[in-house]
Protein backbone atom coordinates (compact mmCIF):
# COMPACT_ATOMS: atom_id res chain seq x y z
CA UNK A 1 159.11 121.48 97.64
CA UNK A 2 155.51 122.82 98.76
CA UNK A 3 154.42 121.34 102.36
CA UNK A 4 150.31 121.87 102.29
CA UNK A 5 148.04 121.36 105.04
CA UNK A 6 144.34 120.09 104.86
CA UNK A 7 141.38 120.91 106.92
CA UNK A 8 137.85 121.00 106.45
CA UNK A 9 135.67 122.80 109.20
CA UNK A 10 132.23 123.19 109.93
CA UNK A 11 129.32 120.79 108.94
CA UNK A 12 129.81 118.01 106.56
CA UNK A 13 128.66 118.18 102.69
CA UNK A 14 129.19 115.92 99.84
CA UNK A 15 132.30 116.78 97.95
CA UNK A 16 135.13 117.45 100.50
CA UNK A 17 137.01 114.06 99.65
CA UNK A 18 136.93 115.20 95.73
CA UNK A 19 138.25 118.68 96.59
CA UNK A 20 141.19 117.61 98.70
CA UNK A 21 141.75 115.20 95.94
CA UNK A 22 141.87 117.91 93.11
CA UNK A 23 144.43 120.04 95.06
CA UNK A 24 146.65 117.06 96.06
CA UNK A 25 146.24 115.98 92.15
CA UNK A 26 147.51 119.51 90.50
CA UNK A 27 150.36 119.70 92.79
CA UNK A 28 151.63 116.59 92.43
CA UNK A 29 150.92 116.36 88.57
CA UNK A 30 152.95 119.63 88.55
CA UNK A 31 155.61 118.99 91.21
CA UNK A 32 156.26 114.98 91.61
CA UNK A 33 154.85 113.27 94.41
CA UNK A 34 158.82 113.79 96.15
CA UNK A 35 158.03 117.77 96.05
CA UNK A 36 154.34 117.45 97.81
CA UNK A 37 154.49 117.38 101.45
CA UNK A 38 150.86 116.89 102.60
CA UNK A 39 149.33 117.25 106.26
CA UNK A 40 146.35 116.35 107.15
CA UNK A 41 144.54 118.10 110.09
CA UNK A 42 141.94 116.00 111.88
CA UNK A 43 138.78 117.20 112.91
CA UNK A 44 139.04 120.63 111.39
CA UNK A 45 140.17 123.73 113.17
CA UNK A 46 140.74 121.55 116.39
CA UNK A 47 143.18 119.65 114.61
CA UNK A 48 144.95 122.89 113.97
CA UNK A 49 144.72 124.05 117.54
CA UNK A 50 145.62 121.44 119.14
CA UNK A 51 148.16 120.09 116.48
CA UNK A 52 146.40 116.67 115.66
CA UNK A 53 147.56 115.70 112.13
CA UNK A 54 149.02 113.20 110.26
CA UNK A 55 151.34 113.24 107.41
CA UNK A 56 149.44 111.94 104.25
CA UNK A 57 150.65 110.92 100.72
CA UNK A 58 149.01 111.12 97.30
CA UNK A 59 147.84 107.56 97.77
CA UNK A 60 145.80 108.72 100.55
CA UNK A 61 143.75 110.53 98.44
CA UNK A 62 142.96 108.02 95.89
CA UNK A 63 139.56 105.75 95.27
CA UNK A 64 137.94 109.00 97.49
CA UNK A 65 136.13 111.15 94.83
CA UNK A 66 133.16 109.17 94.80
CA UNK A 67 133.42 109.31 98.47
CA UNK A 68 131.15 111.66 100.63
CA UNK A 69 131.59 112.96 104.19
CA UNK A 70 135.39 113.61 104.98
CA UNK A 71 138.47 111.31 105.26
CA UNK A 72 139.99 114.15 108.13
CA UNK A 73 136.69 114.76 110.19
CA UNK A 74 135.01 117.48 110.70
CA UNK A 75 133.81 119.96 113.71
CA UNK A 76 132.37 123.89 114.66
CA UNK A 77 134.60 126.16 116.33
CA UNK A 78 132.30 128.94 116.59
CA UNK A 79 134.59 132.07 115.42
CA UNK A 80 132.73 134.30 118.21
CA UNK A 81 134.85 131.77 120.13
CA UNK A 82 137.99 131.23 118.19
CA UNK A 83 139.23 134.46 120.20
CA UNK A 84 138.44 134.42 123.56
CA UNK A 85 141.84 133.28 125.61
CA UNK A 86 140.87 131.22 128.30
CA UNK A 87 141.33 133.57 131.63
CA UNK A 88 142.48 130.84 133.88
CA UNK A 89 144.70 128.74 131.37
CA UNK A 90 145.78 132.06 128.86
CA UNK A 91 145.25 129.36 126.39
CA UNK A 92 145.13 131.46 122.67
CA UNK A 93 143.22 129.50 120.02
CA UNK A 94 144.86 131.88 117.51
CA UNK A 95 147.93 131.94 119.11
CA UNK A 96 148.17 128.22 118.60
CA UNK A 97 147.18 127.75 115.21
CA UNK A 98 149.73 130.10 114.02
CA UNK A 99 152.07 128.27 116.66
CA UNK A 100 151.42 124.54 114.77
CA UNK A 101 151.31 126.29 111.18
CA UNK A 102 155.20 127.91 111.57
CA UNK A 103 156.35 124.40 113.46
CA UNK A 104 155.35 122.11 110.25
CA UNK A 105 157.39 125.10 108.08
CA UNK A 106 153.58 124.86 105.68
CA UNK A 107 153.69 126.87 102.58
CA UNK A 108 149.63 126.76 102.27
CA UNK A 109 146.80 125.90 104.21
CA UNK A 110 143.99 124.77 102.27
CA UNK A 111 140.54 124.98 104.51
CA UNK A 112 137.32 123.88 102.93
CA UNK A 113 134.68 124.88 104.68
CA UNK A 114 131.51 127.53 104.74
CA UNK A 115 130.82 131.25 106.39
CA UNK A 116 132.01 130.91 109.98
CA UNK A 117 134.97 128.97 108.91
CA UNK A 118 136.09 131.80 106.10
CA UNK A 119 136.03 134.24 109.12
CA UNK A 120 138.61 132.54 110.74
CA UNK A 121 140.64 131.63 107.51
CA UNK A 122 140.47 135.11 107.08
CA UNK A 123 141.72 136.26 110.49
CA UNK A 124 144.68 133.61 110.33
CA UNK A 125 145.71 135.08 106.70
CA UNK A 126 145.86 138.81 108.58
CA UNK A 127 147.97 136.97 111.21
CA UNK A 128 150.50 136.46 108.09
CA UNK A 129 149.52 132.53 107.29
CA UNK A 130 149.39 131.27 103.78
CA UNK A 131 145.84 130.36 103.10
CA UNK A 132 143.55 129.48 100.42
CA UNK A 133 139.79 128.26 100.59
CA UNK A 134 137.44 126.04 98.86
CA UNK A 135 133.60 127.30 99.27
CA UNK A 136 131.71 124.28 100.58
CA UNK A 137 127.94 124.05 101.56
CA UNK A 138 124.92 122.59 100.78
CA UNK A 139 122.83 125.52 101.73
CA UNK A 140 125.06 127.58 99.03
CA UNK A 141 125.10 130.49 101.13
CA UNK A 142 128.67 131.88 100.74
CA UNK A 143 128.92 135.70 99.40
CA UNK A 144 130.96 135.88 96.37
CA UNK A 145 130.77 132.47 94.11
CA UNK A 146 127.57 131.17 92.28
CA UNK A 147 127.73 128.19 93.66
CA UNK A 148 129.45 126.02 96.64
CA UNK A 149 129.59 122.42 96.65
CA UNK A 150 127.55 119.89 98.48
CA UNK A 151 124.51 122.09 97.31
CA UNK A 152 123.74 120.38 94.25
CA UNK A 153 123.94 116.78 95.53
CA UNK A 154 121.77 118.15 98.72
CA UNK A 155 118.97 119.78 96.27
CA UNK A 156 118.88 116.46 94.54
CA UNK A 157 118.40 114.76 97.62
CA UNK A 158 115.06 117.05 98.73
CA UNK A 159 113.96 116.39 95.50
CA UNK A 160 113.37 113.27 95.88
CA UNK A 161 112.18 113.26 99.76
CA UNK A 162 109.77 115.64 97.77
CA UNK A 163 109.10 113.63 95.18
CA UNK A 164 108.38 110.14 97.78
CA UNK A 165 106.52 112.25 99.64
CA UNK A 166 104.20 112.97 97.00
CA UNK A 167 103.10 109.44 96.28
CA UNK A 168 101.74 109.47 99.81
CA UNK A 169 100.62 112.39 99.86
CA UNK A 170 97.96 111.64 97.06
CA UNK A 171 97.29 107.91 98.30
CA UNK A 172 96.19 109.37 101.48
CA UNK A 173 94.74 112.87 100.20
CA UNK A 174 96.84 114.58 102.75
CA UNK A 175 98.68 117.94 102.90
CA UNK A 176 102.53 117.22 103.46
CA UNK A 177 104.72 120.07 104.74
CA UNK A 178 108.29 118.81 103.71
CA UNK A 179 111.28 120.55 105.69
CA UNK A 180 113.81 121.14 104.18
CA UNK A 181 117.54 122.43 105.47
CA UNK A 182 118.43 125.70 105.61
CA UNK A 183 118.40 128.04 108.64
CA UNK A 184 119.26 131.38 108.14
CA UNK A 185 119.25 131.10 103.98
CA UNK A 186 116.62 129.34 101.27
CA UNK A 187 118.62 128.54 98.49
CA UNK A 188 118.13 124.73 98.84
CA UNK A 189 114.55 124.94 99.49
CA UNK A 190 113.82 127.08 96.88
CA UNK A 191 115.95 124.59 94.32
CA UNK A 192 114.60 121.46 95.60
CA UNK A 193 110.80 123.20 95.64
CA UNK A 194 111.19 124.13 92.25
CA UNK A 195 112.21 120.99 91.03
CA UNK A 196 109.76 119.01 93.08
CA UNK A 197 106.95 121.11 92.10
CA UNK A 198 105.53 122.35 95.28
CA UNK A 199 102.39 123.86 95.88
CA UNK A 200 104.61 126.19 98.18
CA UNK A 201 107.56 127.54 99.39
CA UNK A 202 108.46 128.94 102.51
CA UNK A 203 111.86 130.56 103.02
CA UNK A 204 113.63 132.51 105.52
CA UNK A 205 113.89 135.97 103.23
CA UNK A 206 110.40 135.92 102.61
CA UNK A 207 107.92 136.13 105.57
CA UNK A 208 104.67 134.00 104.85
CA UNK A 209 101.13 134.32 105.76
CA UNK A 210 99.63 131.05 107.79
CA UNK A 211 96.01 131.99 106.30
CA UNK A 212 97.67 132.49 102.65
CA UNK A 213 98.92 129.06 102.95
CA UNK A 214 95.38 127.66 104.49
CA UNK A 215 93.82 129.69 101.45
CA UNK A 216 96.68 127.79 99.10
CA UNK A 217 95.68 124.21 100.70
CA UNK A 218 91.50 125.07 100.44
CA UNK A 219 91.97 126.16 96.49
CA UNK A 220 93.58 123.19 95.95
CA UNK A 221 90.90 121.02 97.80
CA UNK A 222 88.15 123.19 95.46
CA UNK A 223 89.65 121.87 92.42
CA UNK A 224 89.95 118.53 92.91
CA UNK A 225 93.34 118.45 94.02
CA UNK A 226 93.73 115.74 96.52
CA UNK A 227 97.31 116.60 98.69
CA UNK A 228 99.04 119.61 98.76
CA UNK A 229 103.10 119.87 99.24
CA UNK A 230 104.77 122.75 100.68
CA UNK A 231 107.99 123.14 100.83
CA UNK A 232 109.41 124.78 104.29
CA UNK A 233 112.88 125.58 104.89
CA UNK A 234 114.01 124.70 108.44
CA UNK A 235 114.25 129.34 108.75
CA UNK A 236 111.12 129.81 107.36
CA UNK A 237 109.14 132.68 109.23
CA UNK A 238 105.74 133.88 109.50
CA UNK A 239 105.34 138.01 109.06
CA UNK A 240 104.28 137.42 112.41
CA UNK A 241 107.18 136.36 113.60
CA UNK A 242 109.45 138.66 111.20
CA UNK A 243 108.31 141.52 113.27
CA UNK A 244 109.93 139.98 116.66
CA UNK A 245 113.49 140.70 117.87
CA UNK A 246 116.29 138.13 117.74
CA UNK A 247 115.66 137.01 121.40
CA UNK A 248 111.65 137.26 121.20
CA UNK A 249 112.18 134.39 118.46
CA UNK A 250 114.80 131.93 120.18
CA UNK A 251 112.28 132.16 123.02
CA UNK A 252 109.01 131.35 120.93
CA UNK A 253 110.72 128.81 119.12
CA UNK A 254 112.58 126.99 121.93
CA UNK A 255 108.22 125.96 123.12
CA UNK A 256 107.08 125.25 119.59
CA UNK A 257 109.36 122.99 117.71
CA UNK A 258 110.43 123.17 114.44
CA UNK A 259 109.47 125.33 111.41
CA UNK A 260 106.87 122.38 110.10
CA UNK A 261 105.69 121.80 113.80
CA UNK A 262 105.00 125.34 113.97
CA UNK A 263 102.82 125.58 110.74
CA UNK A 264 101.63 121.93 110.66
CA UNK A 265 99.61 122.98 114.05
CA UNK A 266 98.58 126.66 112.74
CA UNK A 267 97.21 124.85 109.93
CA UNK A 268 94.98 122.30 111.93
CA UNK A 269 92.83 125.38 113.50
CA UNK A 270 92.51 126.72 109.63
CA UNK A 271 91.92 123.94 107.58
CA UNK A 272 90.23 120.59 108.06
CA UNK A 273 92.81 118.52 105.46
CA UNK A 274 94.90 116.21 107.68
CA UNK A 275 97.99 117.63 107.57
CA UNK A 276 101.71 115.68 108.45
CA UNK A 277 105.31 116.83 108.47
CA UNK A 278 108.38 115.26 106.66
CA UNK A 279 111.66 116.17 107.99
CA UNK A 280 114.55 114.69 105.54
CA UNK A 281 117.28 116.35 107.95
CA UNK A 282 121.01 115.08 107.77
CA UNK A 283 120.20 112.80 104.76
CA UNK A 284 120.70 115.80 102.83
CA UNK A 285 123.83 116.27 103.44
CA UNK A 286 124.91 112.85 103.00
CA UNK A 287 125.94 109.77 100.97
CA UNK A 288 128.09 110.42 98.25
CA UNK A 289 128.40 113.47 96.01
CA UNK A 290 126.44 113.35 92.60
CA UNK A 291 128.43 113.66 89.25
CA UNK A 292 128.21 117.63 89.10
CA UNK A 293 129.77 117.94 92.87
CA UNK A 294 132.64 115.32 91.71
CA UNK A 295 133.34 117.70 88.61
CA UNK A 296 132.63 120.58 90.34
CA UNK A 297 134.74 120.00 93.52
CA UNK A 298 137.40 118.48 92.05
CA UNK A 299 137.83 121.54 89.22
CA UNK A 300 137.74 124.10 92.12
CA UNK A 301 140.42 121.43 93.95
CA UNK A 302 142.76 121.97 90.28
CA UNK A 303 141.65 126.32 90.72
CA UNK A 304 143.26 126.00 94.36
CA UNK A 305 146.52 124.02 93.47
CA UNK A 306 147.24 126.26 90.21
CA UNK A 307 147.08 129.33 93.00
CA UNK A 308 149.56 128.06 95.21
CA UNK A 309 151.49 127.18 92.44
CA UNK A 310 151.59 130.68 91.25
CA UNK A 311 152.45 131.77 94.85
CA UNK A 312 149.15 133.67 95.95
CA UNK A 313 147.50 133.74 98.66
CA UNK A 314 144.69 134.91 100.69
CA UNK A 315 142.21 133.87 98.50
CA UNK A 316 139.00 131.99 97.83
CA UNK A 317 138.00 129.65 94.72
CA UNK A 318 134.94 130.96 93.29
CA UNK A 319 132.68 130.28 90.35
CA UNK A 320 131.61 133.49 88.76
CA UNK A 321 129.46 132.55 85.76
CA UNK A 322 131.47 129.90 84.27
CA UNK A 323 134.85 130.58 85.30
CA UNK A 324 136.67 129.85 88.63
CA UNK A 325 138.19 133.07 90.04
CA UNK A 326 140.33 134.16 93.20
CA UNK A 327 138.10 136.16 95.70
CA UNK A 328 140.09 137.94 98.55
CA UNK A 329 138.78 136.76 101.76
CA UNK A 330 138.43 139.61 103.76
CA UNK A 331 135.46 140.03 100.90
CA UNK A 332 134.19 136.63 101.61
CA UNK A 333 134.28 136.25 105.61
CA UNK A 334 131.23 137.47 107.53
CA UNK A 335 129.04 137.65 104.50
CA UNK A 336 125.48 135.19 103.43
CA UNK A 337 124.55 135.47 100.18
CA UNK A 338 120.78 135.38 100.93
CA UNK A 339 117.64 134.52 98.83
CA UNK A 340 116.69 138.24 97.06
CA UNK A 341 112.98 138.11 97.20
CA UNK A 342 112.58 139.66 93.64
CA UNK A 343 115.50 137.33 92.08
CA UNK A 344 115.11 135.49 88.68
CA UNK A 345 114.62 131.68 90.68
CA UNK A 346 111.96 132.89 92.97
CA UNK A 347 110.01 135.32 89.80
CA UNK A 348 110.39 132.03 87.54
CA UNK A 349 108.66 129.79 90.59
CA UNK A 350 106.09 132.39 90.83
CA UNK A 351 105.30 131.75 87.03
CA UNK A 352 104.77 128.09 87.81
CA UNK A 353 102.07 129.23 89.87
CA UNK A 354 104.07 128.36 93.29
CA UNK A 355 103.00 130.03 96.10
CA UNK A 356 105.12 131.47 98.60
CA UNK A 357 103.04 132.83 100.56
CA UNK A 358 103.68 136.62 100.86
């Protein structure tokens, strides 16, 4: 008999359902539905702190994998957090997920879920829990695997906000900046510029120049070029701004809006093309999951339920190449796998004649 728990933590992405789905499906291939327990815990950590969950059955996770968002819920519990005991109540976060994991006697808990949440998978698998992870984002920022999923459905999606925005763009000869998700990383901006064909990209690992951008928008004027699209992750940053401490930043940025709002108005005082902002937001990380994030999630869901079959633990799913491999967590949690300026994506853009600006 295995008893496994479910959570998924953090921000939504397309693909959860399918994962949950792929573990629940190798166990119970293997096993017999009789020798799966299944639990799901709502609303992700919480669920496990607080002990909301329900018991769940293999049926539950059928007609799902086409299925985005998440059939448990999903919320932040900030791990700077996930430690501090309450002073007046003594109430222990930790304390009490371990507390709920040893009263439902679980052999695994599975947690899907992106870098903050691997910190705290990792600190509960130090505390002695059984725990295995699933790499989900769309921003594809966890150290360790190639890819996470969500990412691929979420690139497809700023493609085409790209794409839509283009046909205005020239109709109206105006210069769109396009914002695109991604605060502290630019993997999904640089993917979705690519494929879009931007004029530009602006990403959080590479500090840009405002006049390198108005010189960008002016060449493109010269030669008969009617719009210009640039592509600006939400955590895009001038060289300017690069130079500023953590605080200086928050403060500048809590009086001038967002990334686009920021540029969109440097630009005005530069350049005399009418410039707008699109800002696809959430959208990207909704709506159901695209064919490679079913395959994808659902293969990593089979990786995960052939480890706990095997009886090992303390380990997350990862695609290396093109196999799926076991990465220990405590190599995982507290790690981004950023944007290297010089890698082979952003060298290849540069050979399209994309600018980014630096």
């Amino acid at each position: 008999m295995k008893r496994i728990g479910f959570l998924t933590s953090g921000g939504d992405c397309q693909g959860l359902n399918p994962a949950m789905r792929g573990v629940t499906e190798t166990l119970c291939t293997a096993l017999g539905d009789k020798e799966v327990e299944l639990i799901g815990f709502e609303d992700g950590y919480k669920g496990l702190i607080y002990g909301r969950y329900r018991k769940m059955t293999r049926a539950d996770f059928s007609g799902i994998l086409n299925m985005g968002g998440t059939i448990l819920g999903t919320s932040r519990e900030p791990f700077k957090m996930i430690q501090v005991v309450d002073p007046e109540t003594g109430f222990d976060k930790v304390k009490e997920m371990v507390k709920t994991y040893n009263k439902l006697k679980l052999d695994c808990l599975v947690m899907l879920g992106g870098n903050g949440s691997h910190k705290t998978a990792n600190l509960l698998s130090q505390k002695g829990l059984n725990v295995v992870t699933l790499p989900k984002t769309i921003d594809n920022d966890i150290w360790g695997t190639d890819m996470t999923f969500g990412c691929h459905t979420a690139v497809e999606i700023a493609t085409e906000a790209i794409d839509r925005t283009r046909t205005t763009a020239a109709s109206h000869s105006r210069t769109f900046l396009v914002e695109i998700m991604g605060h502290k990383v630019g993997w999904l901006a640089l993917e979705a510029g690519i494929a879009g064909g931007a004029d530009a990209i602006l990403l959080p690992e590479i500090p840009y120049s405002v006049k390198k951008v108005a010189s960008l928008i002016k060449k493109n004027t010269k030669a008969g070029q009617k719009y210009s699209i640039i592509c600006v992750a939400e955590g895009a940053i001038t060289k300017e701004e690069a130079k500023m401490s953590k605080k200086e930043r928050a403060a500048y940025y809590a009086s001038t809006g967002t990334a686009s709002d920021r540029l969109a108005k440097a630009l005005s005082e530069l350049v005399p093309n009418e410039i707008r902002c699109v800002v696809p937001g959430h959208v990207q990380r909704g709506g159901n999951p695209c064919a490679y994030d079913r395959r994808f999630a659902s293969e990593l869901g089979a990786a995960a339920g052939r480890l706990i079959l095997e009886g090992k633990y303390g380990f997350m799913i990862a695609l290396r190449g093109s196999d799926l491999v076991p990465v220990p967590l405590e190599e995982v949690a507290g790690k981004l796998k950023l944007v290297p300026p010089d890698c082979a994506e952003v060298q290849y853009a540069k050979a399209l004649g994309i600018s980014f600006a630096d």
